[in-house]
Protein backbone atom coordinates (compact mmCIF):
# COMPACT_ATOMS: atom_id res chain seq x y z
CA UNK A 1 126.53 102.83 28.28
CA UNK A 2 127.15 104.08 31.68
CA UNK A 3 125.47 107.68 32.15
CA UNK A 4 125.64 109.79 35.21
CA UNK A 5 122.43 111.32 36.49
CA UNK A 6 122.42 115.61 37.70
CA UNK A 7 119.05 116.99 39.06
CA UNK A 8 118.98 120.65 41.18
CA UNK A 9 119.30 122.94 38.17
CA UNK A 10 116.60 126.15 38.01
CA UNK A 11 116.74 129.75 38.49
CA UNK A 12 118.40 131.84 41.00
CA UNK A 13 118.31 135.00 41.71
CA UNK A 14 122.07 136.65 42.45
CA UNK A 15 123.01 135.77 45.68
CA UNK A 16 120.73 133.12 46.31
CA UNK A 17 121.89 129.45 46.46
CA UNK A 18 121.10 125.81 44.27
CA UNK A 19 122.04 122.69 45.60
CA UNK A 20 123.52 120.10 41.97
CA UNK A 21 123.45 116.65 42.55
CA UNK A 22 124.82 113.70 40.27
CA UNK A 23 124.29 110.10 40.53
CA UNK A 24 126.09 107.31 39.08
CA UNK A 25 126.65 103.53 39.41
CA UNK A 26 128.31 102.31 42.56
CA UNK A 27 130.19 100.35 40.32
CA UNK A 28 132.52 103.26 38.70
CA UNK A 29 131.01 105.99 41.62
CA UNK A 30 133.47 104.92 44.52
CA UNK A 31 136.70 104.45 42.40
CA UNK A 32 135.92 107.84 40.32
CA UNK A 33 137.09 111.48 40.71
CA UNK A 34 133.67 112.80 40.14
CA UNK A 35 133.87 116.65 38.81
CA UNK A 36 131.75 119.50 37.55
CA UNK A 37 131.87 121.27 34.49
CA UNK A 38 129.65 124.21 32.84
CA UNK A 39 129.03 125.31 29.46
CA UNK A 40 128.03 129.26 29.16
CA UNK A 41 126.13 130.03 25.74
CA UNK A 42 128.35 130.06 22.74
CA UNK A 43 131.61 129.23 25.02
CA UNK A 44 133.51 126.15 25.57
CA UNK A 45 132.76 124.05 28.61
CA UNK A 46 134.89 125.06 31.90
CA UNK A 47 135.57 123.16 34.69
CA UNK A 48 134.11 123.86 38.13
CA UNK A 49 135.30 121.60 40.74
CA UNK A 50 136.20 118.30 41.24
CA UNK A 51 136.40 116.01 44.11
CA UNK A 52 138.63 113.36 44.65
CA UNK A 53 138.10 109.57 46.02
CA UNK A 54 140.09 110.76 49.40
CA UNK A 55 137.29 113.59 49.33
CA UNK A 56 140.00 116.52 48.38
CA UNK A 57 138.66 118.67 46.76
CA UNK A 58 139.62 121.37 44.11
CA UNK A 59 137.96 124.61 42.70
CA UNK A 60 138.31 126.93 39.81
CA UNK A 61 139.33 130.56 40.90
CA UNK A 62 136.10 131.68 39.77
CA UNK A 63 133.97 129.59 41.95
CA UNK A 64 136.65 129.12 45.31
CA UNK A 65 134.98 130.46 48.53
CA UNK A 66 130.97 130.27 46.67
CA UNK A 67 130.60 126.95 45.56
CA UNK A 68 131.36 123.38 47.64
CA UNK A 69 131.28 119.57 46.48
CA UNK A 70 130.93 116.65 48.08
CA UNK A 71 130.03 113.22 48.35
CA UNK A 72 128.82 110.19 49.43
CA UNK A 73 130.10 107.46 48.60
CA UNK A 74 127.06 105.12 50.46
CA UNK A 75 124.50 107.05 48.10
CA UNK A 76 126.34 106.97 44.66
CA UNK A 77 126.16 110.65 44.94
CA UNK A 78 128.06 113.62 44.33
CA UNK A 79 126.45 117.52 45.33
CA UNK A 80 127.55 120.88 44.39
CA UNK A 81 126.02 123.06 46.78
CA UNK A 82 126.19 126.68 44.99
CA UNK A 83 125.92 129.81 47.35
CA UNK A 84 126.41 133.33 46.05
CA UNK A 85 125.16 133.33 42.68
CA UNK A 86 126.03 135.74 39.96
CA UNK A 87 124.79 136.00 36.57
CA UNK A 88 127.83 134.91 35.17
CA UNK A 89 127.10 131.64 36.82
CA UNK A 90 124.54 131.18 34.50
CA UNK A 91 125.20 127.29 31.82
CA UNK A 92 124.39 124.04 31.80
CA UNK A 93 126.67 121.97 34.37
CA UNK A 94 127.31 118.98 33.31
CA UNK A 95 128.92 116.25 36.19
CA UNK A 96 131.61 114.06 35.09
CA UNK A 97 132.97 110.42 36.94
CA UNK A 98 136.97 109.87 35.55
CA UNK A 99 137.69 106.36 36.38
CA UNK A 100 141.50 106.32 36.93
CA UNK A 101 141.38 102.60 36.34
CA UNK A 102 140.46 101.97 33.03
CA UNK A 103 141.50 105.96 32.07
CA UNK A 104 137.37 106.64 31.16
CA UNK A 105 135.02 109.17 31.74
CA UNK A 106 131.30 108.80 32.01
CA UNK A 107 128.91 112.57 31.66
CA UNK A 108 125.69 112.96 32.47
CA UNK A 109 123.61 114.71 29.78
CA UNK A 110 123.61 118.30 31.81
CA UNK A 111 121.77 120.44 34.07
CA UNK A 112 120.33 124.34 33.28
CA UNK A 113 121.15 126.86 35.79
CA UNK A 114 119.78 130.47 35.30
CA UNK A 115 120.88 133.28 38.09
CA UNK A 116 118.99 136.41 37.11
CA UNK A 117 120.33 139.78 38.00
């Protein structure tokens, strides 16, 4: 069973910044669209951002403008570097690899991030 790997998580402070990362296998990572999600207490999980194997890149409206992903595709690695924390911000992210070949998707088992006010 294939599982994707997210370190970074901790508490923020609002306004302050956390850098996500997510590893996975180079043998789905480089033919994946590897995305973020986030699950808030009690609420359903959201998506965050997602980026693309031709490195486009797209954001929910609530994180545009704050929060950036990228990769690279030499490490296995995706990041989600988060800037301008608010509480709201506050879940578990989970990172997610969508292989467009074989129509799967791989999660890795989540990440706590806690931005105090």
């Amino acid at each position: 069973q294939v599982q994707l790997v997210e370190s970074g998580g901790g508490l923020a402070q609002t306004g302050g910044s956390l850098r996500l990362s997510c590893a996975a296998p180079g043998s789905i990572f480089s033919r994946s669209a590897v995305a973020w999600y986030r699950q808030a207490p009690g609420k359903q999980r959201d998506f965050v951002a997602r980026i693309l194997t031709t490195n486009a890149t797209i954001y929910a409206d609530s994180v545009r403008g704050r929060f950036t992903i990228s990769r690279d595709n030499a490490k296995n690695t995706v990041w989600l570097q988060m800037s301008s924390l608010k509480p709201e911000d506050t879940a578990v992210y989970y990172c997610n690899a969508h292989l467009w070949a074989s129509n799967d998707d791989y999660w890795g088992q989540g990440t706590q991030v806690i931005v105090s006010s």
